[in-house]
Protein backbone atom coordinates (compact mmCIF):
# COMPACT_ATOMS: atom_id res chain seq x y z
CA UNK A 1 0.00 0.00 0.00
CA UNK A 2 2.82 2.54 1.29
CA UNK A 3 4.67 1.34 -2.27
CA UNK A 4 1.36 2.43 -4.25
CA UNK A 5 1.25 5.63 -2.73
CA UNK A 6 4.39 6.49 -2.89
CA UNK A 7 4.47 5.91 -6.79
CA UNK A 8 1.40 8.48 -7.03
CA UNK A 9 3.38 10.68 -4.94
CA UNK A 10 6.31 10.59 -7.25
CA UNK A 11 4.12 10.15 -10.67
CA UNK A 12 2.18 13.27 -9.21
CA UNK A 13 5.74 15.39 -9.06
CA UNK A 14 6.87 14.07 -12.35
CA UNK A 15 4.27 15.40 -14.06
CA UNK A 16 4.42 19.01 -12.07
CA UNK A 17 8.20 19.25 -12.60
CA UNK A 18 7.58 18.16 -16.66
CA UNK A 19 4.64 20.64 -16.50
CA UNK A 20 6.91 23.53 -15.34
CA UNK A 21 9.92 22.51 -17.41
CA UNK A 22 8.01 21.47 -20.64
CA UNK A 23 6.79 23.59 -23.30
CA UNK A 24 5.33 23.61 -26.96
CA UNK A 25 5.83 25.74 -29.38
CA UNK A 26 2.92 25.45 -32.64
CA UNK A 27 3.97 26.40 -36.12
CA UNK A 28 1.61 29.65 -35.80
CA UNK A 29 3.53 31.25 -33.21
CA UNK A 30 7.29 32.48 -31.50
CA UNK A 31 8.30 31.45 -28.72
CA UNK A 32 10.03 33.65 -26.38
CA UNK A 33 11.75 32.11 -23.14
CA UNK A 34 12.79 34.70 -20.36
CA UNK A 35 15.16 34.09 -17.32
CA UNK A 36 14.30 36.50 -14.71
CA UNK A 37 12.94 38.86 -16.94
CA UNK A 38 15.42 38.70 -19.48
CA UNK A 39 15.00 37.78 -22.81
CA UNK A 40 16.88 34.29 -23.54
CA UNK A 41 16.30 32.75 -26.05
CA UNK A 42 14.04 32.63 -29.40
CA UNK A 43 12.35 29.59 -30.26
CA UNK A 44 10.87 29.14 -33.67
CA UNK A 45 10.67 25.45 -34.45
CA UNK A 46 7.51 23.69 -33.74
CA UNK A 47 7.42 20.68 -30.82
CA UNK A 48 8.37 20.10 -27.32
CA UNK A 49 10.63 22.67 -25.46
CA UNK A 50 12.22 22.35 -22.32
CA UNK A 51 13.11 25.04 -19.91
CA UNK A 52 13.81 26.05 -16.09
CA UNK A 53 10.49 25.94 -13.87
CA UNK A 54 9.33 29.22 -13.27
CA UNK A 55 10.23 31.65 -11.85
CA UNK A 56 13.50 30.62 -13.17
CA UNK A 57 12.74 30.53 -17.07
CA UNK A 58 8.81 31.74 -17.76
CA UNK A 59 7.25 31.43 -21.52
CA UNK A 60 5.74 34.79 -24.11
CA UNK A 61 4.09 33.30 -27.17
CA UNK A 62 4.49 35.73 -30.33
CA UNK A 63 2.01 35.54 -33.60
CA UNK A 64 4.08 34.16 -36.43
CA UNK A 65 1.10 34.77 -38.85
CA UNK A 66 0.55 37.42 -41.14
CA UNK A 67 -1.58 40.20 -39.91
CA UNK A 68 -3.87 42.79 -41.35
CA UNK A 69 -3.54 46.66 -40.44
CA UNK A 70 -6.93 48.24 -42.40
CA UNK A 71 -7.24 51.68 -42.07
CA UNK A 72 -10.41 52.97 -40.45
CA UNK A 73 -10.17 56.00 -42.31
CA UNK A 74 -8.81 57.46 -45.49
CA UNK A 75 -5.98 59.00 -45.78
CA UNK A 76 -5.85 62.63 -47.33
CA UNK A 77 -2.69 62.95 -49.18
CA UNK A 78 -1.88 66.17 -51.65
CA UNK A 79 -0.10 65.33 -55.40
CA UNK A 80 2.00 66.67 -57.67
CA UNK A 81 -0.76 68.96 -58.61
CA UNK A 82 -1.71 70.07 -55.73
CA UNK A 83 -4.90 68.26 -55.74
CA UNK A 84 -6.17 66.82 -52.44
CA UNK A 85 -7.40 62.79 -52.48
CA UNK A 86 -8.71 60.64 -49.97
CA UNK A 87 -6.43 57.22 -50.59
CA UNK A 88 -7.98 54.16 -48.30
CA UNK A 89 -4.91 51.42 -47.71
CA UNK A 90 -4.11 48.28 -46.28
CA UNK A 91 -1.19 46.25 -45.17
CA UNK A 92 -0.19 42.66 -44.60
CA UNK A 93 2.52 42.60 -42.28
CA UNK A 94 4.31 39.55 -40.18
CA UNK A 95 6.48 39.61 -37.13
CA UNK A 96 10.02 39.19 -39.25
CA UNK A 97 12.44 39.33 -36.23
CA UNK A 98 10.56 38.66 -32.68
CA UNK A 99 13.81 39.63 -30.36
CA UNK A 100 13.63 43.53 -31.92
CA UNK A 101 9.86 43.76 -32.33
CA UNK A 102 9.48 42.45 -28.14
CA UNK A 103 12.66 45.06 -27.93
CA UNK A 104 10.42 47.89 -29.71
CA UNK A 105 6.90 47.21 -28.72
CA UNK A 106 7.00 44.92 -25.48
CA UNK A 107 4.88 42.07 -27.49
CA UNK A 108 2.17 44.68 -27.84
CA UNK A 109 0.23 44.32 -31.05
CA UNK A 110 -1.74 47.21 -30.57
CA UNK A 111 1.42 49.26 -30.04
CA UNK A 112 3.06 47.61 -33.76
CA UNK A 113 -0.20 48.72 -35.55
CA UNK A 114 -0.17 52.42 -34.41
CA UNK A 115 3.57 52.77 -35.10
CA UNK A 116 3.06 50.81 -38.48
CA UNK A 117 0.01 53.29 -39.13
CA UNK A 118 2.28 56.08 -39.00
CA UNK A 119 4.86 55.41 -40.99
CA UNK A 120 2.59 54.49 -43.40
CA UNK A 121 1.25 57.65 -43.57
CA UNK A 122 4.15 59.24 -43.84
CA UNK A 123 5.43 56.88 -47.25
CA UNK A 124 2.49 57.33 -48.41
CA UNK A 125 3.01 61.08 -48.82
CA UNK A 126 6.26 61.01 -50.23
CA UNK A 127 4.79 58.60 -53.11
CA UNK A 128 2.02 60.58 -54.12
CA UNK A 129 2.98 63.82 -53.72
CA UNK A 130 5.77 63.09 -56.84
CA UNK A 131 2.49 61.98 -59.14
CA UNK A 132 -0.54 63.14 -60.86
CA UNK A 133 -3.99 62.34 -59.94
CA UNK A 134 -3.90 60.22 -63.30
CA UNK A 135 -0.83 58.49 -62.52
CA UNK A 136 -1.91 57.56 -58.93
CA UNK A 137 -5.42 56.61 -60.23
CA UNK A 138 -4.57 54.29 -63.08
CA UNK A 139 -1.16 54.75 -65.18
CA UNK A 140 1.07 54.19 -62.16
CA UNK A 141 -0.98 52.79 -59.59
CA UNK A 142 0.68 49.50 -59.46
CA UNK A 143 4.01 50.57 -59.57
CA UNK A 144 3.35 53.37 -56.63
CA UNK A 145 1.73 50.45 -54.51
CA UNK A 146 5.24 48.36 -54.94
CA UNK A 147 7.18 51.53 -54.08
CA UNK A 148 5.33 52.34 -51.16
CA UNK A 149 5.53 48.66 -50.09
CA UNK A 150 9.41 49.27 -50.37
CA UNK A 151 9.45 52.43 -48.48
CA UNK A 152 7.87 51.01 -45.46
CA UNK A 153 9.69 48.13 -45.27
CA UNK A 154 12.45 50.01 -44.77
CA UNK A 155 11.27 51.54 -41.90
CA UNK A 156 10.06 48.91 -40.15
CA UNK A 157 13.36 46.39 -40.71
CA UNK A 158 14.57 48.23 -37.26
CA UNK A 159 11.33 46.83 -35.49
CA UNK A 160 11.32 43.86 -35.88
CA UNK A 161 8.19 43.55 -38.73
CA UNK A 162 8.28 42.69 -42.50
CA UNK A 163 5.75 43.87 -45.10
CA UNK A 164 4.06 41.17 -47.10
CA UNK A 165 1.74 43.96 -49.32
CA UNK A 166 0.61 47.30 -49.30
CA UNK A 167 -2.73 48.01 -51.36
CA UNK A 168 -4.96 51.07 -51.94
CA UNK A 169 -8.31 50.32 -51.79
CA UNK A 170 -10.06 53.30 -52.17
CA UNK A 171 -8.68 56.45 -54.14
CA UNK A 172 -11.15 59.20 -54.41
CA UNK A 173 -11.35 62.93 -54.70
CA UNK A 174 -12.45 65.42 -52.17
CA UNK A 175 -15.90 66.86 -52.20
CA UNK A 176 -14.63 70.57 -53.33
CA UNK A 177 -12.91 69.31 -56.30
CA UNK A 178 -15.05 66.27 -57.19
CA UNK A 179 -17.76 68.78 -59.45
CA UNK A 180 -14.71 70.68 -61.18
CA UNK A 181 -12.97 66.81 -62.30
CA UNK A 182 -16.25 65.94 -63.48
CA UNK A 183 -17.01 68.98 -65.45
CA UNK A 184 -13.58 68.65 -67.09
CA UNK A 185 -13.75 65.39 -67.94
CA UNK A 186 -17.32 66.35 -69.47
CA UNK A 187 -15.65 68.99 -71.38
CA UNK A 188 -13.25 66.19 -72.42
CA UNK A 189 -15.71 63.96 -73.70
CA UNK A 190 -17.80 66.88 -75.76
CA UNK A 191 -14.17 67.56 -77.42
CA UNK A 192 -14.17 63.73 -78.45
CA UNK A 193 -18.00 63.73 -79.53
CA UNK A 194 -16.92 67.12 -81.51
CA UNK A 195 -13.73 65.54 -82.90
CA UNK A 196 -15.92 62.04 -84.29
CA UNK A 197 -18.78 64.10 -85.46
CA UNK A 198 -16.27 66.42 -87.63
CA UNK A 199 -14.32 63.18 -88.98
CA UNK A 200 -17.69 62.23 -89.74
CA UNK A 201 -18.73 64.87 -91.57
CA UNK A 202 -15.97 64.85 -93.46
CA UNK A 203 -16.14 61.36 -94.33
CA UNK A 204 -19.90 62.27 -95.90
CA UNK A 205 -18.09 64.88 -97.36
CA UNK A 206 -15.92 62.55 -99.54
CA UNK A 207 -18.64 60.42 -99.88
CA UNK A 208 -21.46 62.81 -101.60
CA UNK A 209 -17.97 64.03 -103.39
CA UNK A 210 -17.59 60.49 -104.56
CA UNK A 211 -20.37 59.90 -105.71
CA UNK A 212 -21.30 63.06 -107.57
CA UNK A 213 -17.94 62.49 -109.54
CA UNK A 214 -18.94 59.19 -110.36
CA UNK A 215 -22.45 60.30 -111.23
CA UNK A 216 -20.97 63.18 -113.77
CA UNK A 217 -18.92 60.08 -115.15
CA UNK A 218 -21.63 57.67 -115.96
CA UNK A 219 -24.09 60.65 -117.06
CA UNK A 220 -20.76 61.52 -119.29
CA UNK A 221 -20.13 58.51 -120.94
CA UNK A 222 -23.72 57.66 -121.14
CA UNK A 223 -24.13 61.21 -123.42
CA UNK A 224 -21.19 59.93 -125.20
CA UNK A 225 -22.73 56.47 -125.75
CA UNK A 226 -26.23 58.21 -126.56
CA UNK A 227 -24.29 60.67 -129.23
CA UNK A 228 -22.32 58.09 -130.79
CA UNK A 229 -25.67 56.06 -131.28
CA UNK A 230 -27.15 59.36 -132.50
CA UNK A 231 -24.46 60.05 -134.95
CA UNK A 232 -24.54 56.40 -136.20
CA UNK A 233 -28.08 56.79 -136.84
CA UNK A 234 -28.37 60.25 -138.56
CA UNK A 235 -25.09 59.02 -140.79
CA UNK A 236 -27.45 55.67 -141.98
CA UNK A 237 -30.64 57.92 -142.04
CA UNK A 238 -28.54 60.24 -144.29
CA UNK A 239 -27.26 57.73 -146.37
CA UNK A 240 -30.76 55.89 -147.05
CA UNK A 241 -31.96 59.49 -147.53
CA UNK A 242 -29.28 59.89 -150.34
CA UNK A 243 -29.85 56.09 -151.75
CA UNK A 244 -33.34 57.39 -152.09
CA UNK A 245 -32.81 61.01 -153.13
CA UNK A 246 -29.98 59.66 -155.93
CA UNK A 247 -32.89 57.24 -157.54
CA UNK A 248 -35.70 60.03 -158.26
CA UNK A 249 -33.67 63.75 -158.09
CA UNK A 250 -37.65 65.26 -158.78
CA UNK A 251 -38.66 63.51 -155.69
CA UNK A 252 -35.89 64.86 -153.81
CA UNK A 253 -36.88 68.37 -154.63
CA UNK A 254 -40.51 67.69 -154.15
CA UNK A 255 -39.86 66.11 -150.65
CA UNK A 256 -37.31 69.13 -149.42
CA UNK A 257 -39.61 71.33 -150.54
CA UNK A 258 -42.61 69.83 -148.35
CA UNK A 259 -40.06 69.74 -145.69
CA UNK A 260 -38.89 73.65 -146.00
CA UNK A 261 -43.21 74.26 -146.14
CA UNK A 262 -43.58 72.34 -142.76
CA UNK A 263 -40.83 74.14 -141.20
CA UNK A 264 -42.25 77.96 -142.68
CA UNK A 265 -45.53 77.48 -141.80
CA UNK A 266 -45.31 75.53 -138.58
CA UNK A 267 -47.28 77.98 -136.78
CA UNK A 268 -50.96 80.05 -137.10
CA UNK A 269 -48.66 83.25 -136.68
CA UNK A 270 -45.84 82.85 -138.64
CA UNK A 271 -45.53 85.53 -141.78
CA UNK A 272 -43.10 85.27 -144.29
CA UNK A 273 -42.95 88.30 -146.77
CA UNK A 274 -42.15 86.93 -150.03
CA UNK A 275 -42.55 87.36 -154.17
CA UNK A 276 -45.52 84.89 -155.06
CA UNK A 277 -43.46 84.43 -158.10
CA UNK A 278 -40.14 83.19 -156.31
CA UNK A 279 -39.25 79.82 -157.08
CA UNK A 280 -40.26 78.70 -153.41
CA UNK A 281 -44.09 78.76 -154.17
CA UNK A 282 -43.24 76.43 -157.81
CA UNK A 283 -44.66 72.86 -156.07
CA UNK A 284 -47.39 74.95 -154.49
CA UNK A 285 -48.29 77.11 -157.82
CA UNK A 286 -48.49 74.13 -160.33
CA UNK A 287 -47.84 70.70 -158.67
CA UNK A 288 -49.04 69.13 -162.03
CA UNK A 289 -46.76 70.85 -164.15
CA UNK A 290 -43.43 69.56 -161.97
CA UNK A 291 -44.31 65.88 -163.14
């Protein structure tokens, strides 16, 4: 009996003493061991640690994960132009060296995030007050996210963190200059209706010109084509007309004679002062007498 309890006894203080001397350290966290208040030793590796039983040796677990600092507010930052824009950001930061961020902030997350929050303020300024509101907007947004992800990084190497990203979630303008941007940009896009309704009208321009030079061509050549048809015609009339006129020379006279009355007296009005004796009237006079 006295052997049974004495085996609880001593299983009882085995497991204190490996309670007090054991540790674990998970792959989500840092491990910080202090003797006496003073910082030992950094363990990073996951498993089973041993150390001195308090208060010898005593235990502060760090977050090895990366974190989130979102700003509750926007940021107003000034650029190159001397226009004022409210810039939302956010970072992703880790603890990259625990021993100088326990030496700068005590362990105190709160503390990190309102140091981090300032210095990010101030690279913040220093990138977009060397850009345009276009540049920071679109053309070089990317590329002043990266630098501004560099400048802060190499502020907070000396604390202890690391930067993972910076990113702006939210540019926008400030209420007194939001109406003037948009009445520029409306002038901008009258300039561009402007420019595509004058390249259109000149485009219509070439087209009616187009087409009324092709018009004048066809109505040209079909005049030609009409004229040479003409021509071909009156030359065969003429020549049956001379066939006939070569065969009976009497008729010919009679005929151009009928033709010259038609033409005289083609109208109620006409007067033609004449001899009744002229040769003229000799078909008219004595038709008999011309057979």
């Amino acid at each position: 009996m006295k052997r049974s309890v004495s085996l609880l006894i001593a299983l009882f203080v085995l497991g204190a003493a490996a309670r007090m001397c054991l540790y674990t350290v998970n792959e989500r966290e840092y491990a910080m061991v202090f003797a006496l208040g003073e910082l030992k030793e950094v363990v990073n590796e996951p498993g089973i640690h041993v150390k001195l039983p308090p208060p010898l040796q005593n235990v502060v677990y760090l977050d090895k994960r990366i974190l989130t600092l979102d700003a509750t507010g926007a940021d107003l930052v000034q650029t190159s132009e001397k226009k004022n824009l409210l810039i939302d950001t956010f970072v992703k930061w880790r603890i990259g060296d625990p021993r100088l961020y326990w030496v700068s902030f005590q362990g105190s997350e709160r503390a990190a995030a309102d140091r981090l929050s300032a210095l990010l303020r101030d690279v913040l300024n220093i990138s977009v007050n060397k850009r345009t509101v276009n540049q920071i907007t679109s053309s070089e947004r990317e590329k002043a996210m990266v630098e501004i992800s560099s400048l802060l990084q190499d502020r907070v190497r000396d604390v202890g963190m690391e930067i993972v990203d910076v990113r702006l979630k939210r540019v926008d303008f400030t209420p007194e200059i939001s109406e003037s941007v948009y009445r520029r940009m409306e002038a901008e896009r009258k300039r561009v209706a402007s420019e595509e309704r004058s390249k259109g009208a000149a485009q219509a321009e070439r087209i009616r010109a187009n087409a009324d030079r092709r018009s004048e061509v066809i109505l040209a050549e079909a005049y030609r084509d009409a004229q040479q048809v003409k021509g071909s015609g009156d030359a065969e009339a003429a020549k049956i007309y001379a066939d006939a006129f070569g065969r009976d020379p009497e008729f010919a006279r009679f005929y151009r004679s009928l033709e010259a009355y038609r033409s005289s007296f083609a109208e109620k009005n006409d007067v033609m002062v004449v001899s009744p004796d002229a040769e003229f009237f000799d078909f008219m006079k004595a038709p008999a007498a011309k057979k």
